[in-house]
Protein backbone atom coordinates (compact mmCIF):
# COMPACT_ATOMS: atom_id res chain seq x y z
CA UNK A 1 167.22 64.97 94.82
CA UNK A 2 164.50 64.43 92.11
CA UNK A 3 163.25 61.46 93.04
CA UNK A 4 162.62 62.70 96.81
CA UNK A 5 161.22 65.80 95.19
CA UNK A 6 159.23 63.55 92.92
CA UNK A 7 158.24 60.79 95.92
CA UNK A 8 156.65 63.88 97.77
CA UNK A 9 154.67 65.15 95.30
CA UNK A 10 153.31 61.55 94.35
CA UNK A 11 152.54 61.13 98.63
CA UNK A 12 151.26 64.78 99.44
CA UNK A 13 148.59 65.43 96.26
CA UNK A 14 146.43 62.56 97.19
CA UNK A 15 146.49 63.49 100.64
CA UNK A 16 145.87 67.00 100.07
CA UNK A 17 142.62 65.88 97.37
CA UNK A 18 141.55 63.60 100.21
CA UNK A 19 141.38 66.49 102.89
CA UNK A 20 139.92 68.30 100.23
CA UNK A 21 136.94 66.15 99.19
CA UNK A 22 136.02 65.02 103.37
CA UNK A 23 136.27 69.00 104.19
CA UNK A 24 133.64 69.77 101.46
CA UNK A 25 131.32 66.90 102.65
CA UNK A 26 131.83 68.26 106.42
CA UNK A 27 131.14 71.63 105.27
CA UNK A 28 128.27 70.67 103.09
CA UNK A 29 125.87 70.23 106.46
CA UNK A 30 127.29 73.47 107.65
CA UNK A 31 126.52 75.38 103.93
CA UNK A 32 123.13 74.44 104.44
CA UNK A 33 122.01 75.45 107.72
CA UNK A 34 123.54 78.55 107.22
CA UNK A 35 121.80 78.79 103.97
CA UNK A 36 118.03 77.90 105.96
CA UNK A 37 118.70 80.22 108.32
CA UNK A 38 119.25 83.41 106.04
CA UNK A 39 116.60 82.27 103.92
CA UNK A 40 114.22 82.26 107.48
CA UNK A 41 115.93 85.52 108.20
CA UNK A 42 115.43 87.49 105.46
CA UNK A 43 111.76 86.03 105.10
CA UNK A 44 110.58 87.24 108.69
CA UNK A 45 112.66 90.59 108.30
CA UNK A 46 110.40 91.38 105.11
CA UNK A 47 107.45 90.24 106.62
CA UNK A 48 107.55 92.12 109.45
CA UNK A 49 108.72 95.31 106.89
CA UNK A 50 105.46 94.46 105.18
CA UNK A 51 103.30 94.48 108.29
CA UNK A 52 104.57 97.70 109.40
CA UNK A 53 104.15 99.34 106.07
CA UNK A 54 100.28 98.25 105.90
CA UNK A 55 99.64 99.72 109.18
CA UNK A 56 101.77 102.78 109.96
CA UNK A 57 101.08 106.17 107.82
CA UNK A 58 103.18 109.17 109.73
CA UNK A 59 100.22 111.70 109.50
CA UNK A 60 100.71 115.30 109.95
CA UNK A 61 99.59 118.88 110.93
CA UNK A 62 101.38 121.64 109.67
CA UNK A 63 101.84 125.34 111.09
CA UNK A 64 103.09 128.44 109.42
CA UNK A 65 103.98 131.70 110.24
CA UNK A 66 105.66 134.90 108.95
CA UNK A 67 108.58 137.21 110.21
CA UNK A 68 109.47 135.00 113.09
CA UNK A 69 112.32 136.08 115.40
CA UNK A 70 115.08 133.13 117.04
CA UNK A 71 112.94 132.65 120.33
CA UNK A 72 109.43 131.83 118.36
CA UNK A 73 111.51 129.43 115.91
CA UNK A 74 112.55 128.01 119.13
CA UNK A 75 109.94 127.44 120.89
CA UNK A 76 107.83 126.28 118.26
CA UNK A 77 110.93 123.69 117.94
CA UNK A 78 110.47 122.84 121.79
CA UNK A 79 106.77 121.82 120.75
CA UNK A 80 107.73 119.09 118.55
CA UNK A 81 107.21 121.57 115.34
CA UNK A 82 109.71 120.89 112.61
CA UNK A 83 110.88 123.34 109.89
CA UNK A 84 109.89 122.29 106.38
CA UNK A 85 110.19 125.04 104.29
CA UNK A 86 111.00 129.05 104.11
CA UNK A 87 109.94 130.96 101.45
CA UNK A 88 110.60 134.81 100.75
CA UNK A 89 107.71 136.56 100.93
CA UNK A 90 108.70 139.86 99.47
CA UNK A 91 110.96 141.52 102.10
CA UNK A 92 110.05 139.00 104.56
CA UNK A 93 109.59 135.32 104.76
CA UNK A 94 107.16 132.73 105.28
CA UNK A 95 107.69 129.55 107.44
CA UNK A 96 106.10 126.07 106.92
CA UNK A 97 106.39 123.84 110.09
CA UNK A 98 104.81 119.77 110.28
CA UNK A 99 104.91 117.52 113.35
CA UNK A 100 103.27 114.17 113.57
CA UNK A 101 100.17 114.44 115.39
């Protein structure tokens, strides 16, 4: 029982370290493409970041208001306005609306 125990072990370990060493030289060609093509990737993805950063500034026009009721808040929505800030103006309250222009 040993030595069959002991005769596979001997026959299987230097067929396992043989599949071993050809997988890592078929998967070497594979590493590497793989590795180009993330490197191209992430090189035209910040590129492209880049451009758009250079030429694109969001630039705004603001609006504000005081004691507005629901339907002027929602029309003033409905026109692209935005709601940036409310501040309490003594009893009342003061609205600060942007939208890009």
């Amino acid at each position: 029982m040993d030595n069959c125990l002991f005769l596979y072990i001997v026959n299987i370990v230097p067929l396992a370290t043989r599949r071993t060493a050809s997988m890592k030289l078929l998967n070497r060609p594979v590493a590497v493409v793989i590795a180009l093509f993330l490197v191209v990737l992430l090189t035209w993805t910040a590129f492209s970041q880049l451009q758009k950063g250079q030429t694109q500034h969001p630039v705004w026009e603001y609006h504000d208001g005081a004691n507005l009721q629901i339907k002027e808040l929602n029309d003033l929505g409905a026109q692209g306005w935005e709601l940036t800030t409310i501040v309490p103006y003594g009893t009342d309250y003061y609205y600060v609306f942007k939208r890009r222009q």
